[in-house]
PDB file of N, CA and C in Angstrom:
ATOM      1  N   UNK A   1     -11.883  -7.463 -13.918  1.00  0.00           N
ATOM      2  CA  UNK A   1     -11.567  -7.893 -12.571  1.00  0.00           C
ATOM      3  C   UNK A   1     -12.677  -7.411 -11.638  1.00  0.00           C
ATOM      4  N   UNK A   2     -13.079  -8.681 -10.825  1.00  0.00           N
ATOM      5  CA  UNK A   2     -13.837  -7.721  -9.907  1.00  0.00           C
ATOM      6  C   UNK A   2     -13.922  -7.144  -8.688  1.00  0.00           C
ATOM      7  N   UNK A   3     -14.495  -6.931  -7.760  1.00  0.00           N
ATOM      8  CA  UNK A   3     -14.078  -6.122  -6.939  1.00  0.00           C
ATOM      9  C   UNK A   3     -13.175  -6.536  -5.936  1.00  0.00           C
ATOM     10  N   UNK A   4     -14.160  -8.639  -5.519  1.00  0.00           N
ATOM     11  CA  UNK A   4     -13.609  -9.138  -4.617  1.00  0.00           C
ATOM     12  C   UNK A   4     -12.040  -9.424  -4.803  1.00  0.00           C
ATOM     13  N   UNK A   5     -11.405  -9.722  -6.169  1.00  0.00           N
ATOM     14  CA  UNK A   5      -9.955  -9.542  -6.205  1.00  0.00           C
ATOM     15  C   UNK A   5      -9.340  -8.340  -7.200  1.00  0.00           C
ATOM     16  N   UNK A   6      -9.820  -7.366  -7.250  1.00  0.00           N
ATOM     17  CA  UNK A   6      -9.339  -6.441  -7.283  1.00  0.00           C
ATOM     18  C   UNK A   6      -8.324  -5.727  -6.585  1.00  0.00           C
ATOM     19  N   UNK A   7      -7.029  -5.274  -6.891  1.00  0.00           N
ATOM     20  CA  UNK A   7      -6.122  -4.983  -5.257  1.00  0.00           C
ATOM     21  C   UNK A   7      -7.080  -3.638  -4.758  1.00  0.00           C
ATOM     22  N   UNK A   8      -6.392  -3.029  -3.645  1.00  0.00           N
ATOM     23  CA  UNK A   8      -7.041  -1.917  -2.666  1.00  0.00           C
ATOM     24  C   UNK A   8      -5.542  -1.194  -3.271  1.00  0.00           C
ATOM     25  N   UNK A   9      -6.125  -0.061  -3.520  1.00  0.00           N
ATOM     26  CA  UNK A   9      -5.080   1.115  -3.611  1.00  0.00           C
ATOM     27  C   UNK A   9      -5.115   1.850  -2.612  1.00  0.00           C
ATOM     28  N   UNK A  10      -4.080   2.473  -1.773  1.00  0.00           N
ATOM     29  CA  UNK A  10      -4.276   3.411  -0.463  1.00  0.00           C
ATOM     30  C   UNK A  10      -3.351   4.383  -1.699  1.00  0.00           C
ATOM     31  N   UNK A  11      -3.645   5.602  -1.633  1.00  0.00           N
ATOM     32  CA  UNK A  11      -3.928   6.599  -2.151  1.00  0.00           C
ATOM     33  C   UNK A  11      -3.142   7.471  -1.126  1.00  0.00           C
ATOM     34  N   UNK A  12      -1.744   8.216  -1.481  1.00  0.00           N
ATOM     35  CA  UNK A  12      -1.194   9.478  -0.264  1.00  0.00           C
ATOM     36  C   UNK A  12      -2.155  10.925  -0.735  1.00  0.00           C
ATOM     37  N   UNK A  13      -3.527  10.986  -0.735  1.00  0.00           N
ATOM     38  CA  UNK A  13      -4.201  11.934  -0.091  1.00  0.00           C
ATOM     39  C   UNK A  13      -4.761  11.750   0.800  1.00  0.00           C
ATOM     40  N   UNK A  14      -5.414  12.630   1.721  1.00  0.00           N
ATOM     41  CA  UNK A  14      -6.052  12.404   3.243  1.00  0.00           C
ATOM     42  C   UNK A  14      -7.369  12.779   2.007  1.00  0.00           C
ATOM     43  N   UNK A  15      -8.124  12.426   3.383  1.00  0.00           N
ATOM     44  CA  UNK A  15      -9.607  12.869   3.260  1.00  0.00           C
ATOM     45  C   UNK A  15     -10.403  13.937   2.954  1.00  0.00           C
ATOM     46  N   UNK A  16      -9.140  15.127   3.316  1.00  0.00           N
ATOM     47  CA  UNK A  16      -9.536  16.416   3.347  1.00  0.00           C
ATOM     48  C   UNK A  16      -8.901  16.983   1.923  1.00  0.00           C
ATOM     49  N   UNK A  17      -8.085  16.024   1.044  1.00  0.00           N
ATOM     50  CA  UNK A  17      -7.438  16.306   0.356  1.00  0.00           C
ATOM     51  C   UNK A  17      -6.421  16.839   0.076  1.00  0.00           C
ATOM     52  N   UNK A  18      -5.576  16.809   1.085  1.00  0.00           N
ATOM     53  CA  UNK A  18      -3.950  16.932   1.374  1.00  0.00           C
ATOM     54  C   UNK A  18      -3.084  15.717   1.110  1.00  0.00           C
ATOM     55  N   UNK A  19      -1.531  16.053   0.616  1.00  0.00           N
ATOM     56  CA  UNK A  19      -0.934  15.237  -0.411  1.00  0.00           C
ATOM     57  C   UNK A  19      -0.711  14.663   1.525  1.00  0.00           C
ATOM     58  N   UNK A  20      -0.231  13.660   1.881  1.00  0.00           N
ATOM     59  CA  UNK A  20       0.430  12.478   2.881  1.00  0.00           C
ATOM     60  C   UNK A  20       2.140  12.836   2.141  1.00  0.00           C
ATOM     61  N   UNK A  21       2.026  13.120   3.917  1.00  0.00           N
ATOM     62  CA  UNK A  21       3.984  13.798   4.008  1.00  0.00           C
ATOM     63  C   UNK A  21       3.962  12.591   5.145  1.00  0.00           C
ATOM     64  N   UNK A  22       5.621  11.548   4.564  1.00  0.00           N
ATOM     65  CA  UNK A  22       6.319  12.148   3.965  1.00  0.00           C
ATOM     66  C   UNK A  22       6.324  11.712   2.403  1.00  0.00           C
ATOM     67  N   UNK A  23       7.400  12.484   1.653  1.00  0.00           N
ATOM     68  CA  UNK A  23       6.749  12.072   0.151  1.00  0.00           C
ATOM     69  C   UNK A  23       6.890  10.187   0.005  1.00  0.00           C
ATOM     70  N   UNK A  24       7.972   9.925   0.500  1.00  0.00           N
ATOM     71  CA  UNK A  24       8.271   8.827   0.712  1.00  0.00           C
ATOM     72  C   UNK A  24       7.860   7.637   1.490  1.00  0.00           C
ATOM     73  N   UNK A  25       6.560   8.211   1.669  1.00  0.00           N
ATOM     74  CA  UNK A  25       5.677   7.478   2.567  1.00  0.00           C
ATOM     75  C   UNK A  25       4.824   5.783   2.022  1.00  0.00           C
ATOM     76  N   UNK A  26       5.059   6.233   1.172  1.00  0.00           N
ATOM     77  CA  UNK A  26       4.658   4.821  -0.410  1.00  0.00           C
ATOM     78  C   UNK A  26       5.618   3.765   0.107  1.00  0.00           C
ATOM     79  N   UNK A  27       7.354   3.995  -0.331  1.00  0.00           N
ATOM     80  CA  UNK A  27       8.220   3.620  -0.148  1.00  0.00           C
ATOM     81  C   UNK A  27       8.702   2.902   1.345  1.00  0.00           C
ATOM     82  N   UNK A  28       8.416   3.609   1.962  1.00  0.00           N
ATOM     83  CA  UNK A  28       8.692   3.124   3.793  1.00  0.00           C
ATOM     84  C   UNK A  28       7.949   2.228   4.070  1.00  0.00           C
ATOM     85  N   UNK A  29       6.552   2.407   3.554  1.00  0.00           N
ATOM     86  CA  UNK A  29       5.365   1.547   3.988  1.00  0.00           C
ATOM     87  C   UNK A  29       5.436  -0.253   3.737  1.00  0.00           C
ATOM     88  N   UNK A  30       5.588  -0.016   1.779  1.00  0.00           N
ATOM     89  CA  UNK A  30       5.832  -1.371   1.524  1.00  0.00           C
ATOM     90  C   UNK A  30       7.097  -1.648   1.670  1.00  0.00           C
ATOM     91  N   UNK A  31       8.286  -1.111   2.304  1.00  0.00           N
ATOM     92  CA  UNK A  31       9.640  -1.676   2.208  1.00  0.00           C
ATOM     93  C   UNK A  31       9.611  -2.374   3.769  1.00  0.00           C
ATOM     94  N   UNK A  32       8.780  -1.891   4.653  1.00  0.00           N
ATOM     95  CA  UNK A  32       8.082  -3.206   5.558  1.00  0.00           C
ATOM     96  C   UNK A  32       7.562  -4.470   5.662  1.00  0.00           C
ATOM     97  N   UNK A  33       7.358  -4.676   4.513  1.00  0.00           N
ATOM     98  CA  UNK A  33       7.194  -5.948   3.912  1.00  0.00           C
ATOM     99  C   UNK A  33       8.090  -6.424   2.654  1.00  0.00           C
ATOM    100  N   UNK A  34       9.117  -5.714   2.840  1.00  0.00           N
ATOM    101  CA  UNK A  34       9.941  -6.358   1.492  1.00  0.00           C
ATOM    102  C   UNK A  34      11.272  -7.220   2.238  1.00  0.00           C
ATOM    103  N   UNK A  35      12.241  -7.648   1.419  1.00  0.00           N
ATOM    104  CA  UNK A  35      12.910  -8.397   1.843  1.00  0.00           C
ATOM    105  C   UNK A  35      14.281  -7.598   1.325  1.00  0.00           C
ATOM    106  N   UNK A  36      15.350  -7.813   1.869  1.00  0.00           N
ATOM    107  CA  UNK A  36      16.895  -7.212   1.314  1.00  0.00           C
ATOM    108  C   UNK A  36      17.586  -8.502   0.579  1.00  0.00           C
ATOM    109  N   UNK A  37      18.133  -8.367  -0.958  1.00  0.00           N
ATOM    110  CA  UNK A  37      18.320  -9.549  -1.198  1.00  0.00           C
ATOM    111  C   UNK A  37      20.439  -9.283  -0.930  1.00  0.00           C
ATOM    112  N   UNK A  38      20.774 -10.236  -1.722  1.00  0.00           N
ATOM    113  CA  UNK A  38      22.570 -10.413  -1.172  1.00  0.00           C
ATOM    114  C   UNK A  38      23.020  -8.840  -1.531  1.00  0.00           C
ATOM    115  N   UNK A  39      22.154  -8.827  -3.042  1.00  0.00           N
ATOM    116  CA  UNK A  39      23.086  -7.698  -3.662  1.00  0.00           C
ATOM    117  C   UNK A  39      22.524  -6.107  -2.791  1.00  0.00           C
ATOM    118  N   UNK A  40      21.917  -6.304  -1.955  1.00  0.00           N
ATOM    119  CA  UNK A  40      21.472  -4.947  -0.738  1.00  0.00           C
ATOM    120  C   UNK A  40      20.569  -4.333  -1.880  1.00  0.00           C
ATOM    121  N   UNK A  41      19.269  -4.822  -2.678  1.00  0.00           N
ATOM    122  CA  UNK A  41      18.444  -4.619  -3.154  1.00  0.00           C
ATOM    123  C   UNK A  41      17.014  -4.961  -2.691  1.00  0.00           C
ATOM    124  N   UNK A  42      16.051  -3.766  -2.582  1.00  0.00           N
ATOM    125  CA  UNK A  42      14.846  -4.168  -2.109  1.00  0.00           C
ATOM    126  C   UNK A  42      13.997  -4.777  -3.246  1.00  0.00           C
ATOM    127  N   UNK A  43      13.327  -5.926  -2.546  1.00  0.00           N
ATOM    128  CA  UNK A  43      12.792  -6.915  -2.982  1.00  0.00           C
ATOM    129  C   UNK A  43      10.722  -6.368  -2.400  1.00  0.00           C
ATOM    130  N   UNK A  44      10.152  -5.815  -3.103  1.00  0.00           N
ATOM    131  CA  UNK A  44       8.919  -5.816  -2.672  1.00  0.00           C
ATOM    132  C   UNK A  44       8.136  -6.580  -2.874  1.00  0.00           C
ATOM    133  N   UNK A  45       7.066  -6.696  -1.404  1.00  0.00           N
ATOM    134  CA  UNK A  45       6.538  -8.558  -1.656  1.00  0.00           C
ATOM    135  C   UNK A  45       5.306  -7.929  -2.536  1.00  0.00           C
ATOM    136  N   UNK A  46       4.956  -9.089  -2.992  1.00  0.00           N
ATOM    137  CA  UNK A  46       4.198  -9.558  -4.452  1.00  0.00           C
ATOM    138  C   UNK A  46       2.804  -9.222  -3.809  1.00  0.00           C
ATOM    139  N   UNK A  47       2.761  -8.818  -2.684  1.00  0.00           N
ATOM    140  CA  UNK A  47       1.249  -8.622  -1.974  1.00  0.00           C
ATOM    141  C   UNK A  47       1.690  -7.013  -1.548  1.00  0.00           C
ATOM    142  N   UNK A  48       2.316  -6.518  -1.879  1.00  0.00           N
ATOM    143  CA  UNK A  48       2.429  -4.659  -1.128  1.00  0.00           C
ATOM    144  C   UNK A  48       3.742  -3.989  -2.038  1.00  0.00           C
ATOM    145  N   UNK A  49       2.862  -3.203  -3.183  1.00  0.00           N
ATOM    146  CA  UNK A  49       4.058  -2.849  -3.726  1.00  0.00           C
ATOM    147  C   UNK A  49       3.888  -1.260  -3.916  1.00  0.00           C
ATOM    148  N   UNK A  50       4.770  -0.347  -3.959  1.00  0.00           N
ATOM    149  CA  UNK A  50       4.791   1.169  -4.101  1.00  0.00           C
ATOM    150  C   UNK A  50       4.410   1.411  -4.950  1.00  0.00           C
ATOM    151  N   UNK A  51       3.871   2.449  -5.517  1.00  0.00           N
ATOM    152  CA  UNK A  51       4.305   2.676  -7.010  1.00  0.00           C
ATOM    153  C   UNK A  51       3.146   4.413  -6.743  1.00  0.00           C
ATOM    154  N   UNK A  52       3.148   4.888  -8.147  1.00  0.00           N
ATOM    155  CA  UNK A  52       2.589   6.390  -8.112  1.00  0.00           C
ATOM    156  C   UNK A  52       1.815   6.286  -9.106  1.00  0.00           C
ATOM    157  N   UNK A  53       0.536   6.793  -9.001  1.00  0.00           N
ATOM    158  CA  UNK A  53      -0.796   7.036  -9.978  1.00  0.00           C
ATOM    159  C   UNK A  53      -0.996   8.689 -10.161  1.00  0.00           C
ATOM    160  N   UNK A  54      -1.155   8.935 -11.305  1.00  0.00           N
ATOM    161  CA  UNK A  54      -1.179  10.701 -11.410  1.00  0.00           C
ATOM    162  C   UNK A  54      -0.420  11.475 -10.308  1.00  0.00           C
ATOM    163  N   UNK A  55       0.606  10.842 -10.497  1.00  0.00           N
ATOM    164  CA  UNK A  55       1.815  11.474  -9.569  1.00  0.00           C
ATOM    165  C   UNK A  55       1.612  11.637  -7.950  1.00  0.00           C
ATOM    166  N   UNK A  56       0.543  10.699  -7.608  1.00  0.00           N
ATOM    167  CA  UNK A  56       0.897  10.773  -5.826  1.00  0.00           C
ATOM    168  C   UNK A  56       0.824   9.419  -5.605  1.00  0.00           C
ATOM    169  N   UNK A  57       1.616   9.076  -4.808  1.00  0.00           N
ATOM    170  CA  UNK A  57       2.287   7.937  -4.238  1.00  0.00           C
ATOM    171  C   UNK A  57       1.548   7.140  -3.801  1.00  0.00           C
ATOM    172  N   UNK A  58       1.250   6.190  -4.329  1.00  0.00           N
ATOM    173  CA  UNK A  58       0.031   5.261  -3.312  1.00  0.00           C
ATOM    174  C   UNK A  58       0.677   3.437  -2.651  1.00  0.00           C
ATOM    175  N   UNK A  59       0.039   2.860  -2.603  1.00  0.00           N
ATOM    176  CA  UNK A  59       0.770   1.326  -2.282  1.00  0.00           C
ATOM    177  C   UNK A  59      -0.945   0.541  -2.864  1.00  0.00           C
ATOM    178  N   UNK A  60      -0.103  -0.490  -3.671  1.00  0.00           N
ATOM    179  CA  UNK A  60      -1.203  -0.989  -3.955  1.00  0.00           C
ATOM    180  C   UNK A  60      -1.004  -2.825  -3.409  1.00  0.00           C
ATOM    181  N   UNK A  61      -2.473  -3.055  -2.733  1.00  0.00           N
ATOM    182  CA  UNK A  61      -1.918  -3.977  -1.578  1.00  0.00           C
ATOM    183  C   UNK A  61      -3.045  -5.157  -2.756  1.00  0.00           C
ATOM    184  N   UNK A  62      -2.309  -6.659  -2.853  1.00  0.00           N
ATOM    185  CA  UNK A  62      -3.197  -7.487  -3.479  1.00  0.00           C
ATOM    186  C   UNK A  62      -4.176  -8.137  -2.299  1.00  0.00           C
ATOM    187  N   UNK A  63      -5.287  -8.430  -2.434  1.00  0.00           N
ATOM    188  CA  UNK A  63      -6.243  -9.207  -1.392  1.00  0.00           C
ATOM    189  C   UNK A  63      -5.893 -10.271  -1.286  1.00  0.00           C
ATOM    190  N   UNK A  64      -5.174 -10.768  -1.853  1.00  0.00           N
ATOM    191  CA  UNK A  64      -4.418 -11.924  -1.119  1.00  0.00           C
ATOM    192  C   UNK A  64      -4.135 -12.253  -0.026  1.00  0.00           C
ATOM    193  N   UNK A  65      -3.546 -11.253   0.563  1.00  0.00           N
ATOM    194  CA  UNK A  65      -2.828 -11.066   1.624  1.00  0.00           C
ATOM    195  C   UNK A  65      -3.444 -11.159   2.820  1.00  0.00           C
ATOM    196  N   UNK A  66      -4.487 -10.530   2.366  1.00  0.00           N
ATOM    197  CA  UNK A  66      -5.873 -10.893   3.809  1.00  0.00           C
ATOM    198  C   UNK A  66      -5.900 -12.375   4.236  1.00  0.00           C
ATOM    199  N   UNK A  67      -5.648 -13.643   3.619  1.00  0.00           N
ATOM    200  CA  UNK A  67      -5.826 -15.019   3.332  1.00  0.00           C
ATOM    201  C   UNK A  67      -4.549 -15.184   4.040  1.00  0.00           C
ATOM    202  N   UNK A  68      -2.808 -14.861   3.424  1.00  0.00           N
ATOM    203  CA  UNK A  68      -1.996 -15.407   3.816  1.00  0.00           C
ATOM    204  C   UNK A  68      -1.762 -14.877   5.325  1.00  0.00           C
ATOM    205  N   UNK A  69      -1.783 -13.619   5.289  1.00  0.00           N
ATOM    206  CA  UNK A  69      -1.137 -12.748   6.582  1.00  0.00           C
ATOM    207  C   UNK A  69      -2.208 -11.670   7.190  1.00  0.00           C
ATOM    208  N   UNK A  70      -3.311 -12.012   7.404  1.00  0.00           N
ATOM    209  CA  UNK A  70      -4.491 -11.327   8.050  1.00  0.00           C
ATOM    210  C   UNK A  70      -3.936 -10.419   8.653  1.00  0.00           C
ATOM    211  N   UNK A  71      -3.010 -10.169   9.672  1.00  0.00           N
ATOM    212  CA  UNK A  71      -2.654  -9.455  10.849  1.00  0.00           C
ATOM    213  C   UNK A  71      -2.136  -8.182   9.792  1.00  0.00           C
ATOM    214  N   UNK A  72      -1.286  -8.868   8.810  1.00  0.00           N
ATOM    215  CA  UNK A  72      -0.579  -7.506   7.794  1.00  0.00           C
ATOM    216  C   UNK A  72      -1.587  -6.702   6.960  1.00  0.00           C
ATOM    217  N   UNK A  73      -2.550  -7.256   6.138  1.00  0.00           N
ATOM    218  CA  UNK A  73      -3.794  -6.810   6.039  1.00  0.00           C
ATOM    219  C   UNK A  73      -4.099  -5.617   6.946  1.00  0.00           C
ATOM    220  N   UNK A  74      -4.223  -5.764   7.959  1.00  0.00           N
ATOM    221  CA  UNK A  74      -5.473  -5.274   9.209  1.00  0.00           C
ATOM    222  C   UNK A  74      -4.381  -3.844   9.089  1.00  0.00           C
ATOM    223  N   UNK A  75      -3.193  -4.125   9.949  1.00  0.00           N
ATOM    224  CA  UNK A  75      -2.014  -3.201   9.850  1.00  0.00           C
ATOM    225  C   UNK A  75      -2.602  -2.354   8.756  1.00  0.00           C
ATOM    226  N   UNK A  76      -2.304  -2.604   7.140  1.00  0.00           N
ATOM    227  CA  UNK A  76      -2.330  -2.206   5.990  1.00  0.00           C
ATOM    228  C   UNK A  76      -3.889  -0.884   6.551  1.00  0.00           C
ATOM    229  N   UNK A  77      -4.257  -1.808   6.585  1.00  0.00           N
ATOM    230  CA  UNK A  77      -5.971  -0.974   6.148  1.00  0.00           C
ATOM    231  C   UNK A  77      -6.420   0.223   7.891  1.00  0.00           C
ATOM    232  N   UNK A  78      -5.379  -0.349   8.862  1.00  0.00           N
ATOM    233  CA  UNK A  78      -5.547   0.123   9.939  1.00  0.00           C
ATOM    234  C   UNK A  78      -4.132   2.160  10.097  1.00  0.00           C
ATOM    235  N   UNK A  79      -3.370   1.079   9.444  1.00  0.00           N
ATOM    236  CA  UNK A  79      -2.438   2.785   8.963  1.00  0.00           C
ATOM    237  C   UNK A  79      -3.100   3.114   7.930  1.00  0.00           C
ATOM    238  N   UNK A  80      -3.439   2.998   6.985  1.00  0.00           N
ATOM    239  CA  UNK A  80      -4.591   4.397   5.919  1.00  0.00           C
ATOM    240  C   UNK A  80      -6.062   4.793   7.096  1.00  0.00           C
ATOM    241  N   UNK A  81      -6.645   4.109   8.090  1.00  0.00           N
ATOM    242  CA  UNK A  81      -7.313   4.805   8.864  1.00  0.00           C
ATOM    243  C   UNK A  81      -6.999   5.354   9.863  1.00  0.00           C
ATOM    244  N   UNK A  82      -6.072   5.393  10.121  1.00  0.00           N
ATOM    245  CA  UNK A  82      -5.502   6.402  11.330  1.00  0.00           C
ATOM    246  C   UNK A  82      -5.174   7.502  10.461  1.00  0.00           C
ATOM    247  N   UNK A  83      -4.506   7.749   9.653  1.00  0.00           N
ATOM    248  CA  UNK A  83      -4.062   8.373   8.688  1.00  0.00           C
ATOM    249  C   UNK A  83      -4.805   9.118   7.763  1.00  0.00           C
ATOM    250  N   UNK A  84      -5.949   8.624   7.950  1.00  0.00           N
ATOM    251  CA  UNK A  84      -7.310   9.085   6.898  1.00  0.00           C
ATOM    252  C   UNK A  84      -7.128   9.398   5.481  1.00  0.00           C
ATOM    253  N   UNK A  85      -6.554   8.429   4.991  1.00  0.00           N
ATOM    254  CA  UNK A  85      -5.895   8.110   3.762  1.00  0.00           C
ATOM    255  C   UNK A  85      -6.871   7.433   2.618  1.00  0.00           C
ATOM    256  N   UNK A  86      -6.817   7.917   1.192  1.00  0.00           N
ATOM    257  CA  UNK A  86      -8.463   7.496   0.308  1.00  0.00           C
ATOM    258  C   UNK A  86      -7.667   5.951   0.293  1.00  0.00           C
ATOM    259  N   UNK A  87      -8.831   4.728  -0.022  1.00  0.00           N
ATOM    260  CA  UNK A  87      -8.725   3.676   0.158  1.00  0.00           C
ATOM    261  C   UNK A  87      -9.657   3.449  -0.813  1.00  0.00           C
ATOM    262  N   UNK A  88      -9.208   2.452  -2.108  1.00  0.00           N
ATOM    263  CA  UNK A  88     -10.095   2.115  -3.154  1.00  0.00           C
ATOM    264  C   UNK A  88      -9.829   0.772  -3.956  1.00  0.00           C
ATOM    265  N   UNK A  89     -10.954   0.258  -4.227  1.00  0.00           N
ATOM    266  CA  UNK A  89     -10.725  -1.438  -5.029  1.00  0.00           C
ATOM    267  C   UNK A  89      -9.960  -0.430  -6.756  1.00  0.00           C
ATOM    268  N   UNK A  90      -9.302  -0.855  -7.076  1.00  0.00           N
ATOM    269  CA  UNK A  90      -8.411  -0.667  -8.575  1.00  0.00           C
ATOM    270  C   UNK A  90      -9.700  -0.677  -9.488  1.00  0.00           C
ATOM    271  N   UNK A  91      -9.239  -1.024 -10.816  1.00  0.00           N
ATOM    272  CA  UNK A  91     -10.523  -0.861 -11.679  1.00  0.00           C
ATOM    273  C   UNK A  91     -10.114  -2.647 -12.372  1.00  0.00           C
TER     274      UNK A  91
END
């Protein structure tokens, strides 16, 4: 895969190398973009999903999304820089 569709992993360490409190910060993030289905189950969209790499919490966002929903993108990449959060193309 290469870089240009590679997803972006945002990574819950800062810059300085501190874990991103709260732990649940993965979870909150993409459940902003998820949907509640009948059965009161979160549904995470197919472009922002949670999940944990060597045990810290990251969100891994597909580049897609830049195309469908630019503004959510910007958001995306604009909270890991306020946040000073590592930001990386996947492998």
């Amino acid at each position: 895969m290469d870089n240009a569709t590679a997803p972006l992993i945002i990574r819950g360490i800062t810059a300085k190398g501190a874990r991103f409190r709260p732990s649940d910060w993965a979870d909150r993030l993409a459940g902003a973009f998820a949907v509640i289905d009948p059965n009161n189950r979160t549904n995470y969209s197919p472009y922002v999903q949670p999940t944990k790499l060597d045990n810290i919490p990251c969100v891994i966002v597909d580049k897609k999304l830049k195309s469908s929903d630019p503004d959510a993108y910007r958001f995306l990449l604009a909270f890991a820089g306020s946040n000073e959060l590592l930001v990386e193309n996947a492998d």
